[in-house]
PDB file of N, CA and C in Angstrom:
ATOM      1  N   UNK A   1      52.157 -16.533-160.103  1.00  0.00           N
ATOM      2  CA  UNK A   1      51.978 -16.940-161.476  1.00  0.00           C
ATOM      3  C   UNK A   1      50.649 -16.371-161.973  1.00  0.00           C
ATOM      4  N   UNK A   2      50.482 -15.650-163.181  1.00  0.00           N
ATOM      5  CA  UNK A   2      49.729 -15.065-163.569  1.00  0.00           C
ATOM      6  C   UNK A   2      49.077 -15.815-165.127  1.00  0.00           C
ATOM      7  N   UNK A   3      47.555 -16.219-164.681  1.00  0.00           N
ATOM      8  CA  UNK A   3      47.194 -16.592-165.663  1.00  0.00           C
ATOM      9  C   UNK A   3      46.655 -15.993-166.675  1.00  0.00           C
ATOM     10  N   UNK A   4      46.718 -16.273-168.173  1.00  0.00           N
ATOM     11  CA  UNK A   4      46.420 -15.453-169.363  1.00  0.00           C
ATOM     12  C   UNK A   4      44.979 -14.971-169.156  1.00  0.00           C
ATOM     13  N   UNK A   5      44.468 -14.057-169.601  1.00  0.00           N
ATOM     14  CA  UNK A   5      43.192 -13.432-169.889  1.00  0.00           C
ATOM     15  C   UNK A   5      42.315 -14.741-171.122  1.00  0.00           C
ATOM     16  N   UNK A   6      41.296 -15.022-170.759  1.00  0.00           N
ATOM     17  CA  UNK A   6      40.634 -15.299-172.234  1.00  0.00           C
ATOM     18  C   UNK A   6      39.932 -14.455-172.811  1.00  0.00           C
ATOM     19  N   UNK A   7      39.802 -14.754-173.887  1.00  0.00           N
ATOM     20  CA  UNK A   7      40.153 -13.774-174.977  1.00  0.00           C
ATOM     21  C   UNK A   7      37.433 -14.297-174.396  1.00  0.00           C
ATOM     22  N   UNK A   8      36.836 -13.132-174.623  1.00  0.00           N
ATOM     23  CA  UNK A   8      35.873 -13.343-174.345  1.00  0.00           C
ATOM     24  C   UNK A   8      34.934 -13.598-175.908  1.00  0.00           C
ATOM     25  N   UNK A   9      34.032 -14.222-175.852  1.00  0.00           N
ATOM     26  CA  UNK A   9      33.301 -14.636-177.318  1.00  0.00           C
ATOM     27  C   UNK A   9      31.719 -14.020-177.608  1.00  0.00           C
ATOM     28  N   UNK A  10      31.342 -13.271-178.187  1.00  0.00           N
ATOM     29  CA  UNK A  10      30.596 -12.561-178.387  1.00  0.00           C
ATOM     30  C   UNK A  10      29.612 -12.515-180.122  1.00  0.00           C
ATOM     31  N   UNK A  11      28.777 -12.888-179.999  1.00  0.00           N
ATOM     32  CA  UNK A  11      28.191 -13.517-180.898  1.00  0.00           C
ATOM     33  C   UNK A  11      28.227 -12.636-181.610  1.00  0.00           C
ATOM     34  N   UNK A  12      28.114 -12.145-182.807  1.00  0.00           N
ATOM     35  CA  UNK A  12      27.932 -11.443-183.915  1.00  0.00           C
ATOM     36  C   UNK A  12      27.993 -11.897-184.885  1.00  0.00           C
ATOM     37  N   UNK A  13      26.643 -11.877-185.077  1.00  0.00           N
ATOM     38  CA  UNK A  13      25.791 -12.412-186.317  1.00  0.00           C
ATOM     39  C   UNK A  13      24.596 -11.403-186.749  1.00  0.00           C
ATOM     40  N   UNK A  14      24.693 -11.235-187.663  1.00  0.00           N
ATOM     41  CA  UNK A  14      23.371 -10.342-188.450  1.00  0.00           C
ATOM     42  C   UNK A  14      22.391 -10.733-187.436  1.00  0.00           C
ATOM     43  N   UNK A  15      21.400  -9.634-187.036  1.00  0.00           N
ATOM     44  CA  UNK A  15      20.049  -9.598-186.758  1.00  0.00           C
ATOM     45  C   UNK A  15      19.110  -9.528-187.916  1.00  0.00           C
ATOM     46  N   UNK A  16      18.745 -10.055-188.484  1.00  0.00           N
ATOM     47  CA  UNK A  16      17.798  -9.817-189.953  1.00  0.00           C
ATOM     48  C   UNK A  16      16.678  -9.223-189.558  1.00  0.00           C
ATOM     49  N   UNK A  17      15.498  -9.855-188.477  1.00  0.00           N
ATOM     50  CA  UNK A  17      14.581  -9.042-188.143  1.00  0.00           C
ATOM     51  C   UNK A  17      14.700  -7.617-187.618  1.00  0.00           C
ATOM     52  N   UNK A  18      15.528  -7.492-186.301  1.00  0.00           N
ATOM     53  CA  UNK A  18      15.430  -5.997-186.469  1.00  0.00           C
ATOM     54  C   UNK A  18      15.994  -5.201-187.772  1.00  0.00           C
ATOM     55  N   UNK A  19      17.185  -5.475-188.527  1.00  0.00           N
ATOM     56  CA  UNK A  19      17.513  -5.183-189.476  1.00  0.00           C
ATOM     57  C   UNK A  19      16.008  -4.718-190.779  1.00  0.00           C
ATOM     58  N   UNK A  20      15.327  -5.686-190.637  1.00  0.00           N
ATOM     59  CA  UNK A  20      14.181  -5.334-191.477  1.00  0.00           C
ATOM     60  C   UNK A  20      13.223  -4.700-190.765  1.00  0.00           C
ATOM     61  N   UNK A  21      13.455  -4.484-189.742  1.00  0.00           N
ATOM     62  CA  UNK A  21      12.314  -3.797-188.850  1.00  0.00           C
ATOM     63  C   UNK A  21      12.800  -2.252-188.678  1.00  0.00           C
ATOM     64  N   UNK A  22      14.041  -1.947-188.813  1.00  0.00           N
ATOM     65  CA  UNK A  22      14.370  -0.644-189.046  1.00  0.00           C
ATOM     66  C   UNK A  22      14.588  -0.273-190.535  1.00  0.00           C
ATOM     67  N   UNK A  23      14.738  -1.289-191.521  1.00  0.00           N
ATOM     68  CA  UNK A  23      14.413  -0.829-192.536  1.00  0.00           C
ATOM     69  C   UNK A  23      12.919  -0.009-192.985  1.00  0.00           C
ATOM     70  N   UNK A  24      12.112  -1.064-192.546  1.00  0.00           N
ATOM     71  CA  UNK A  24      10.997  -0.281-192.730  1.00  0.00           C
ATOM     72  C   UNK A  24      10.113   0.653-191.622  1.00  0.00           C
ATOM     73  N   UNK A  25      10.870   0.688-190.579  1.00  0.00           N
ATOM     74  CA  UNK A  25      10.316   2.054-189.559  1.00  0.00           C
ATOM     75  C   UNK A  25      10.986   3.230-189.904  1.00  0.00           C
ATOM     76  N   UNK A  26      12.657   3.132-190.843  1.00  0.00           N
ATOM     77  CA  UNK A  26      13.542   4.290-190.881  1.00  0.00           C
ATOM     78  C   UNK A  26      13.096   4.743-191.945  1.00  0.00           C
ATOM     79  N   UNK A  27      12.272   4.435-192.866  1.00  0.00           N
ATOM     80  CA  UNK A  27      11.597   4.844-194.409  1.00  0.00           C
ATOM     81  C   UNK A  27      10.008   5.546-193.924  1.00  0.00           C
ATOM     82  N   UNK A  28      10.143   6.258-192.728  1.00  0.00           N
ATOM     83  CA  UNK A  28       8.630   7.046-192.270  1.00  0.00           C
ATOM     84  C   UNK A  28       7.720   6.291-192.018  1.00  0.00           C
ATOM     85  N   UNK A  29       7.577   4.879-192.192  1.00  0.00           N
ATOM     86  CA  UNK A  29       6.491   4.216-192.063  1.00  0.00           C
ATOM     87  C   UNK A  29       5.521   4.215-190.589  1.00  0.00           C
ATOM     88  N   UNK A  30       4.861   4.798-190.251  1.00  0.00           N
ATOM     89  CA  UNK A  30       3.635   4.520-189.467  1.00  0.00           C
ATOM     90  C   UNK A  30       3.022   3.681-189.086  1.00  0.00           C
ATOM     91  N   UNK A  31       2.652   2.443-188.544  1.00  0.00           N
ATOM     92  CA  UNK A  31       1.848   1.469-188.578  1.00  0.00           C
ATOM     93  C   UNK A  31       1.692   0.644-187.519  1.00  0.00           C
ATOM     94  N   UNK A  32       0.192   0.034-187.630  1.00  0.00           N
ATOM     95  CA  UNK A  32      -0.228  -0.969-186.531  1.00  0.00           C
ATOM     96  C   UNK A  32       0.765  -2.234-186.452  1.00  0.00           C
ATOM     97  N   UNK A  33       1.083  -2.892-185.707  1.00  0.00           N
ATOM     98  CA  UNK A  33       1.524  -4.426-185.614  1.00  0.00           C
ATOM     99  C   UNK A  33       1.710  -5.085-186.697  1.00  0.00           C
ATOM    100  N   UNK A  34       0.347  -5.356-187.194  1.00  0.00           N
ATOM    101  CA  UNK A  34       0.028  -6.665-187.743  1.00  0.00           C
ATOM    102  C   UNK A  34       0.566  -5.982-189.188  1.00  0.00           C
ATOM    103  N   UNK A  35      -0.012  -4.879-190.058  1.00  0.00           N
ATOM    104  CA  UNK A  35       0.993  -4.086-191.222  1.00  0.00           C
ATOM    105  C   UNK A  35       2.041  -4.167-191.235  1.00  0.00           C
ATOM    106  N   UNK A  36       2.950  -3.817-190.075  1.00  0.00           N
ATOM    107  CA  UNK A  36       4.237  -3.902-189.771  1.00  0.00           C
ATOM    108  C   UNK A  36       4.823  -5.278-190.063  1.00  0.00           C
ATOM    109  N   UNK A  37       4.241  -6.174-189.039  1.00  0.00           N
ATOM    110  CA  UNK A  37       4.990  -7.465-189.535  1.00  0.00           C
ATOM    111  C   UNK A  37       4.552  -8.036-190.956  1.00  0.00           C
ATOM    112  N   UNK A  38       3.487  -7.790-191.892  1.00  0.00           N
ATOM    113  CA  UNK A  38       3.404  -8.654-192.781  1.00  0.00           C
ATOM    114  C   UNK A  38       4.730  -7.694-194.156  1.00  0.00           C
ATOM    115  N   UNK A  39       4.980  -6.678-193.912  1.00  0.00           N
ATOM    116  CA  UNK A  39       6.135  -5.325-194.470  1.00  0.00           C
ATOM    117  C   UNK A  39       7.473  -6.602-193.995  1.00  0.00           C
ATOM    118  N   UNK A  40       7.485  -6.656-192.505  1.00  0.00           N
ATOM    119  CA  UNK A  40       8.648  -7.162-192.484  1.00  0.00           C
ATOM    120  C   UNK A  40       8.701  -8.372-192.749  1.00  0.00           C
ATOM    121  N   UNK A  41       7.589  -9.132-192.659  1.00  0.00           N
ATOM    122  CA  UNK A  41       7.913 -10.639-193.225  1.00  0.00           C
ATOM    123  C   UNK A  41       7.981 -10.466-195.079  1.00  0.00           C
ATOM    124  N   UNK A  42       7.592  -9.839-195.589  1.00  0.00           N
ATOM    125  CA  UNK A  42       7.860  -9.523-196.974  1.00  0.00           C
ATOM    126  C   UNK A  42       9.113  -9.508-197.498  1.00  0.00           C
ATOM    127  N   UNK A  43       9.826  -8.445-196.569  1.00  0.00           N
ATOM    128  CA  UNK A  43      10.965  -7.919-196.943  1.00  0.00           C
ATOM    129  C   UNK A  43      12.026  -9.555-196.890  1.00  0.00           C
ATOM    130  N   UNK A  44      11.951 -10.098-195.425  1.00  0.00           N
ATOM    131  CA  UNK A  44      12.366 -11.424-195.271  1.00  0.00           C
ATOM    132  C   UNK A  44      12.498 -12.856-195.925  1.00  0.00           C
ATOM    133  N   UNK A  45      11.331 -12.313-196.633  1.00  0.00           N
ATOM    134  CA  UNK A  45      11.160 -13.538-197.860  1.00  0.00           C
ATOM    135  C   UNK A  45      11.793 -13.438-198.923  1.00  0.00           C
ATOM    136  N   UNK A  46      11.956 -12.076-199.365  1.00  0.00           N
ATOM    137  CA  UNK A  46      12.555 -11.366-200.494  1.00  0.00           C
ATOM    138  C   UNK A  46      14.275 -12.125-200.439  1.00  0.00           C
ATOM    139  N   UNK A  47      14.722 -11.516-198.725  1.00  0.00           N
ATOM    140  CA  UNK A  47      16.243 -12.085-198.639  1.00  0.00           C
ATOM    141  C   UNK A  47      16.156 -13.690-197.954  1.00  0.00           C
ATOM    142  N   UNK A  48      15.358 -14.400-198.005  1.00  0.00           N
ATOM    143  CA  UNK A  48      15.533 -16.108-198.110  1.00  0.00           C
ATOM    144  C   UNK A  48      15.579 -15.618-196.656  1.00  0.00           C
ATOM    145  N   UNK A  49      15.573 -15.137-195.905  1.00  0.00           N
ATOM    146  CA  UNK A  49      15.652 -14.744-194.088  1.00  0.00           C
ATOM    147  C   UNK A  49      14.655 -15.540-193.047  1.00  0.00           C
ATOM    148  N   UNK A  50      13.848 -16.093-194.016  1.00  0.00           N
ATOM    149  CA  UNK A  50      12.635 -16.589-193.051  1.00  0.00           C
ATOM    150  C   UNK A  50      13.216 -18.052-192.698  1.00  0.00           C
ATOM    151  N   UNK A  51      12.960 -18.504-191.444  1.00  0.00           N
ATOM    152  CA  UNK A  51      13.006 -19.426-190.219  1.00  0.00           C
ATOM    153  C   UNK A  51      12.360 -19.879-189.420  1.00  0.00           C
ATOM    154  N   UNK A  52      11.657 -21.213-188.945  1.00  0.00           N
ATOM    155  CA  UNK A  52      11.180 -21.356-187.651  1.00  0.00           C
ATOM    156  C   UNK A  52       9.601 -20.978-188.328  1.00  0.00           C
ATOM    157  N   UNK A  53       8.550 -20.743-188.776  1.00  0.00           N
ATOM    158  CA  UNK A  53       7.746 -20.825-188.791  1.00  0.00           C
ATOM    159  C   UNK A  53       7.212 -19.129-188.385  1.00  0.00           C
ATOM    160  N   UNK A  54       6.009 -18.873-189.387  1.00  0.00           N
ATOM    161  CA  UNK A  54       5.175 -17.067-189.173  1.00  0.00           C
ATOM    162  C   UNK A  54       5.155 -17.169-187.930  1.00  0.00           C
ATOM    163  N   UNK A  55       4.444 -17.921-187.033  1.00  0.00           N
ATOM    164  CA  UNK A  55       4.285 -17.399-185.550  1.00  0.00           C
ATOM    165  C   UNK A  55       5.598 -17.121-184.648  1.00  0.00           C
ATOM    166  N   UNK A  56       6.498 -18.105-184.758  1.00  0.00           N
ATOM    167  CA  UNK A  56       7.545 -18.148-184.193  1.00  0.00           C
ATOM    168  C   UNK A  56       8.513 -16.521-184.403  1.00  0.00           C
ATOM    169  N   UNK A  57       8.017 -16.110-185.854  1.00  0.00           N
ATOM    170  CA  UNK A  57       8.681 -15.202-186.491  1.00  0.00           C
ATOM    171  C   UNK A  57       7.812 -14.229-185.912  1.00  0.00           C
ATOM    172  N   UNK A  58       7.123 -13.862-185.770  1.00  0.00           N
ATOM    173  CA  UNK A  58       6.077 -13.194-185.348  1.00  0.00           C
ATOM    174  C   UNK A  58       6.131 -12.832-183.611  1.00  0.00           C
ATOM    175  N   UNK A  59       6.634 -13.708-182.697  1.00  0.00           N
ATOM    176  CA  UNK A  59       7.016 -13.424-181.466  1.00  0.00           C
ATOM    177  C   UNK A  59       8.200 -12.546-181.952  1.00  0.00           C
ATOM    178  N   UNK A  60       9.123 -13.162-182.223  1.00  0.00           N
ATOM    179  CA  UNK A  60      10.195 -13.078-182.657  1.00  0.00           C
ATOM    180  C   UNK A  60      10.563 -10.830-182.755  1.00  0.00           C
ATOM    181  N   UNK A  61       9.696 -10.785-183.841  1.00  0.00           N
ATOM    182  CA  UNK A  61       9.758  -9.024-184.532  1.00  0.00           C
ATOM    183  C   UNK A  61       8.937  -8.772-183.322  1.00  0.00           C
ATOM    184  N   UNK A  62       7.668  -8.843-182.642  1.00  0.00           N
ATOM    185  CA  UNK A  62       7.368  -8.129-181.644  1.00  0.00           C
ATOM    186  C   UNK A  62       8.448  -8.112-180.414  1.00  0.00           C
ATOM    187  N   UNK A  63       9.103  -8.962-180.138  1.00  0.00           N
ATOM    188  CA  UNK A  63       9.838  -8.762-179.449  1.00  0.00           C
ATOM    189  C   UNK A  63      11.021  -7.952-179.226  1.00  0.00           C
ATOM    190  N   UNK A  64      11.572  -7.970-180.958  1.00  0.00           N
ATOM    191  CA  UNK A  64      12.394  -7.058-181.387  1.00  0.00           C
ATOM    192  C   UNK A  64      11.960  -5.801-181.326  1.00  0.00           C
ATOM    193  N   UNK A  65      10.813  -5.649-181.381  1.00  0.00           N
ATOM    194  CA  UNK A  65      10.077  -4.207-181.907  1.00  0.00           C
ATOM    195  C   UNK A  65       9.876  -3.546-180.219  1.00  0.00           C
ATOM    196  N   UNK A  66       9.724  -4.223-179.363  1.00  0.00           N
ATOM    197  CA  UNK A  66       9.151  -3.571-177.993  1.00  0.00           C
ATOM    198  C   UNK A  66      10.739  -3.098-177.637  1.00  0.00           C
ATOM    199  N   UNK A  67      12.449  -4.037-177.673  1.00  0.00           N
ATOM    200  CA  UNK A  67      13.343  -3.746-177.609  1.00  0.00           C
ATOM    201  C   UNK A  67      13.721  -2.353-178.148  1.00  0.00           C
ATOM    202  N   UNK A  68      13.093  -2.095-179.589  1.00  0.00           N
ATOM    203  CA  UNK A  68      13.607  -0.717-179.688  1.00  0.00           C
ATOM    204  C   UNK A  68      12.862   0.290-179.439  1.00  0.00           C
ATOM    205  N   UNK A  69      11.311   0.079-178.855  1.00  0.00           N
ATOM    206  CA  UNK A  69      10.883   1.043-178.188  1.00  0.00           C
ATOM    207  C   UNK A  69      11.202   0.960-176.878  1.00  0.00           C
ATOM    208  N   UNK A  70      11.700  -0.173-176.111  1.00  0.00           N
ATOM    209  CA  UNK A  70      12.714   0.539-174.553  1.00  0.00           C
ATOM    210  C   UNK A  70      13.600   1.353-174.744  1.00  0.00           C
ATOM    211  N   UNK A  71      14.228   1.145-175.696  1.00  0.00           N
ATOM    212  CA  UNK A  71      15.590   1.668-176.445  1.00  0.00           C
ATOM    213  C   UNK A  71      15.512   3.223-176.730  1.00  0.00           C
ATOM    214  N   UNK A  72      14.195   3.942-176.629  1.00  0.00           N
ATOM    215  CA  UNK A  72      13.921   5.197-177.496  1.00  0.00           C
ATOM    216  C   UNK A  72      13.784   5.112-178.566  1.00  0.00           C
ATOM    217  N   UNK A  73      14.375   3.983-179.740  1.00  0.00           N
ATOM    218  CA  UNK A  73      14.354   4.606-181.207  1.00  0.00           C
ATOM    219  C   UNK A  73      12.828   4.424-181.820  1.00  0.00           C
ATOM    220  N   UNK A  74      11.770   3.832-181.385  1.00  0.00           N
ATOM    221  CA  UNK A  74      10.127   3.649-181.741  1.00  0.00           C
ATOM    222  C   UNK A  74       9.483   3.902-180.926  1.00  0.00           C
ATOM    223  N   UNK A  75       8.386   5.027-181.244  1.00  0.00           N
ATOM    224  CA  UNK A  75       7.434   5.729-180.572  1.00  0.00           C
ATOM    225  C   UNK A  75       6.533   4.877-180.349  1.00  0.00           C
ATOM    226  N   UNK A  76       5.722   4.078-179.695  1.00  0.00           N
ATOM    227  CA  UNK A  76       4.307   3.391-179.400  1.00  0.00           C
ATOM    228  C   UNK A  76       3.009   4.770-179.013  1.00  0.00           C
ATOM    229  N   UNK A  77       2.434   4.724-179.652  1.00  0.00           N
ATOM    230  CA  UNK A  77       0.979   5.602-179.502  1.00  0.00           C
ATOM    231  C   UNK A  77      -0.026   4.607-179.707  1.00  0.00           C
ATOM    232  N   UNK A  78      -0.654   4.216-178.709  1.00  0.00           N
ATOM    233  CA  UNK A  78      -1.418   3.149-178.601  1.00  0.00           C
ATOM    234  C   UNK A  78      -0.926   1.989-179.290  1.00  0.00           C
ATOM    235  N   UNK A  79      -1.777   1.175-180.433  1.00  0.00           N
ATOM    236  CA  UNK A  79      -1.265   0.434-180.932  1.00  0.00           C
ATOM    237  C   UNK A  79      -0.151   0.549-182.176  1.00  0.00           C
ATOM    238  N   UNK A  80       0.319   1.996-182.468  1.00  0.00           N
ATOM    239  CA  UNK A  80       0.628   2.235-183.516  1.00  0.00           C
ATOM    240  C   UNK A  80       1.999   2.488-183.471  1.00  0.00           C
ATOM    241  N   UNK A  81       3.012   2.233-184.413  1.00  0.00           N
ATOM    242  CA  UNK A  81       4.395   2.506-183.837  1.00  0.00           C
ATOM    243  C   UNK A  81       5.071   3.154-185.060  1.00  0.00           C
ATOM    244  N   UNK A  82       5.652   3.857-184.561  1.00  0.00           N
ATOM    245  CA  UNK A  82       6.855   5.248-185.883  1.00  0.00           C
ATOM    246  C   UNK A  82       8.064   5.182-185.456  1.00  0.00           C
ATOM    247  N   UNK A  83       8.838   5.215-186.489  1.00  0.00           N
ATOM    248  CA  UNK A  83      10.462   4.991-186.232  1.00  0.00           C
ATOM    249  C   UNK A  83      11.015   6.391-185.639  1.00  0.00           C
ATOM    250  N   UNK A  84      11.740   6.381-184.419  1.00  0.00           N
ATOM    251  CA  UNK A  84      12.336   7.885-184.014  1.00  0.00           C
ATOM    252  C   UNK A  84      13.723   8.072-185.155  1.00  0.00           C
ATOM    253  N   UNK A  85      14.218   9.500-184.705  1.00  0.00           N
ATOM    254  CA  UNK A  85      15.678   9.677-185.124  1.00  0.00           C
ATOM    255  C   UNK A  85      16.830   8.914-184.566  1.00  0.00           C
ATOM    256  N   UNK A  86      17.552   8.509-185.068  1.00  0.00           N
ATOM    257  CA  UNK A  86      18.591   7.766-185.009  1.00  0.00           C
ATOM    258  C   UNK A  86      18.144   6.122-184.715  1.00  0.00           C
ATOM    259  N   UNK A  87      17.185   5.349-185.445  1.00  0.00           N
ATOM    260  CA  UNK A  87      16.755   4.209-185.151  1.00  0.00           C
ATOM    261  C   UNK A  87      17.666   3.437-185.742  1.00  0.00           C
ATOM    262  N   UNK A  88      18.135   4.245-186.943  1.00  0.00           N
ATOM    263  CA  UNK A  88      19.280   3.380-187.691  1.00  0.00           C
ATOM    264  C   UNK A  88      20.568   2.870-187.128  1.00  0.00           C
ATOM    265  N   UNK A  89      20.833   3.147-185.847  1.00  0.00           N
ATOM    266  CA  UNK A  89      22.071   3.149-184.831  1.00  0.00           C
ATOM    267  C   UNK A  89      21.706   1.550-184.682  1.00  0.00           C
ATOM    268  N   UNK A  90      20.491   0.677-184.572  1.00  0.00           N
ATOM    269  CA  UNK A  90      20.369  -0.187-184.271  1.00  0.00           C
ATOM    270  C   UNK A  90      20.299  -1.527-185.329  1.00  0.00           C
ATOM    271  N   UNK A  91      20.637  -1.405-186.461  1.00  0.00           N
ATOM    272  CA  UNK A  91      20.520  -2.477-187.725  1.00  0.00           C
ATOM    273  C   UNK A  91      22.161  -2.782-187.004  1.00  0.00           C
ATOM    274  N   UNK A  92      22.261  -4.035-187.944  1.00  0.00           N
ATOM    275  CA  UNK A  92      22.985  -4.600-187.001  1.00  0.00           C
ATOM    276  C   UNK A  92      24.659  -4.296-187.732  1.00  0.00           C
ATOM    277  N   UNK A  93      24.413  -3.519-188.965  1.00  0.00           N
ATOM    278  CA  UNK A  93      25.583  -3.047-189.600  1.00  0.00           C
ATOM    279  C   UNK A  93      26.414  -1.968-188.624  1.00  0.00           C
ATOM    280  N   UNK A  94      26.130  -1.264-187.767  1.00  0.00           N
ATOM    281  CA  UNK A  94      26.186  -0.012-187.181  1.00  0.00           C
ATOM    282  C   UNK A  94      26.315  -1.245-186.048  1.00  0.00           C
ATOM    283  N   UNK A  95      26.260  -1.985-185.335  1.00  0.00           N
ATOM    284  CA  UNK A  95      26.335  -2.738-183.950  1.00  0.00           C
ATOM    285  C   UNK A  95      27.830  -3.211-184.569  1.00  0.00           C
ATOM    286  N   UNK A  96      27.791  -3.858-185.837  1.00  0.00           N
ATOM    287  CA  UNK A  96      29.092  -4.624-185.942  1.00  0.00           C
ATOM    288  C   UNK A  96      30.121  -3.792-185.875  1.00  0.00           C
ATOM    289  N   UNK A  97      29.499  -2.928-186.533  1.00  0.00           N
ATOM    290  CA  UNK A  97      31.147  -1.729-186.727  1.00  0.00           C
ATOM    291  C   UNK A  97      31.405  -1.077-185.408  1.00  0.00           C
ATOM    292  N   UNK A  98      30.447  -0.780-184.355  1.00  0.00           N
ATOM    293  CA  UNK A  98      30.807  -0.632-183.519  1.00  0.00           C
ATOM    294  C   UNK A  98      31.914  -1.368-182.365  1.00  0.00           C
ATOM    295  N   UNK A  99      31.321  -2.499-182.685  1.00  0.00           N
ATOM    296  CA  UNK A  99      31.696  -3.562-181.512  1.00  0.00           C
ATOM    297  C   UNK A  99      33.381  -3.788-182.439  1.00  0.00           C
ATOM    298  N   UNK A 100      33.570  -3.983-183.521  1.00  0.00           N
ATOM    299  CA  UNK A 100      34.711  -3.579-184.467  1.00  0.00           C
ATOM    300  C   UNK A 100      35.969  -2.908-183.919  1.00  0.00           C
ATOM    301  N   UNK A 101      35.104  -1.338-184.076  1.00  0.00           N
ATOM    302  CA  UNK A 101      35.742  -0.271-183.333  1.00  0.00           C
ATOM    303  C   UNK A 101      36.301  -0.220-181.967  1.00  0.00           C
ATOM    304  N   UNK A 102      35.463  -0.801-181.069  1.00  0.00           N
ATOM    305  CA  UNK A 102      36.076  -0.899-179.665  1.00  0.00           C
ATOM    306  C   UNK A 102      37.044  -2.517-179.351  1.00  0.00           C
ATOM    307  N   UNK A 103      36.837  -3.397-180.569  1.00  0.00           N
ATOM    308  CA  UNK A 103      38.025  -4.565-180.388  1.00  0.00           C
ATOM    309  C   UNK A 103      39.050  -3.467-180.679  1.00  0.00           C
ATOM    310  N   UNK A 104      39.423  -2.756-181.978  1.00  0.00           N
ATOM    311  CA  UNK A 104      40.826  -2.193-182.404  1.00  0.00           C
ATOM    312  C   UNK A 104      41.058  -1.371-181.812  1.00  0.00           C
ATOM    313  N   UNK A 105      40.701  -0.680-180.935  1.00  0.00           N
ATOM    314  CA  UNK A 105      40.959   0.118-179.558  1.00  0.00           C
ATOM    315  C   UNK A 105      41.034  -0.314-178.424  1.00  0.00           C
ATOM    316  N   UNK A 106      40.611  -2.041-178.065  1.00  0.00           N
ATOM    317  CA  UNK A 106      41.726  -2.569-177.420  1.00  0.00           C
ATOM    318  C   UNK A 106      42.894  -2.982-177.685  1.00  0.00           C
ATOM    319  N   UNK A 107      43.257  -3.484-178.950  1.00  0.00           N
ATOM    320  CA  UNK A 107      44.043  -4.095-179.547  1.00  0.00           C
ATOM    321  C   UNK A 107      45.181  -2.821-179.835  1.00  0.00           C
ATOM    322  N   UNK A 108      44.957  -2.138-179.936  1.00  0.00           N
ATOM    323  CA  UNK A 108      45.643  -0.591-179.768  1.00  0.00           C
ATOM    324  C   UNK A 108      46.337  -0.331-178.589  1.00  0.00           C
ATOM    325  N   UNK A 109      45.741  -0.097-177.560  1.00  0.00           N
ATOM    326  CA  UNK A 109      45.893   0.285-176.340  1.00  0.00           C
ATOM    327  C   UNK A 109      47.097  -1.046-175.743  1.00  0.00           C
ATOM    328  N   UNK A 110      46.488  -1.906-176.134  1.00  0.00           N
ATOM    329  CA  UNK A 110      47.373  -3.120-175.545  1.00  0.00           C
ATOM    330  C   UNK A 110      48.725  -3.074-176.498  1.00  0.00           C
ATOM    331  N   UNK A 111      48.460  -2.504-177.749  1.00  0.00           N
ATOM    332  CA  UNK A 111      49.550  -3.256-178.369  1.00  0.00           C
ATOM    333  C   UNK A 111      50.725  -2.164-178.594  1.00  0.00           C
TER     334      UNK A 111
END
């Protein structure tokens, strides 16, 4: 007797911070940390995005921000960080459609 597969659950939900954090690294921007986050807490306020308190928010984008320099897409030169090519692969519009793409290509394959 063969039991059904579950179907697996996978969060997808907007990232807003990196989302605003490649907004403003993919527009040439250059900059120390602390520039950077007060750009991205700006932008955040603008879309009602803010949560949890500046510091909290503030771990929060550095943390995001060191992720996409493991990632390759942000250069670190000392304290200073620049958006690489293709950083935009990582907003979370381009994650959804991806992850999208490979449900209907299971759903394909199976069906």
């Amino acid at each position: 007797m063969s039991f059904p597969r579950k179907a697996s659950f996978s969060r997808r939900v907007a990232d807003h911070v990196t989302d605003e954090l490649v907004n403003v690294l993919s527009g040439g921007a250059i900059c120390e940390f602390k520039e950077l986050f007060l750009k991205v807490y700006a932008g955040l306020k603008l879309k009602n995005a803010v949560s949890g308190g500046e510091e909290m928010l503030r771990l929060r984008c550095y943390e995001k921000l060191q992720n996409l320099t493991n990632r390759g897409l942000v250069k670190k030169t000392g304290k200073i960080y620049a958006g690489l090519k293709g950083i935009e692969q990582a907003s979370s519009v381009h994650q959804l459609a991806r992850a999208d793409a490979a449900v209907a290509a299971r759903v394909a394959a199976a069906g």
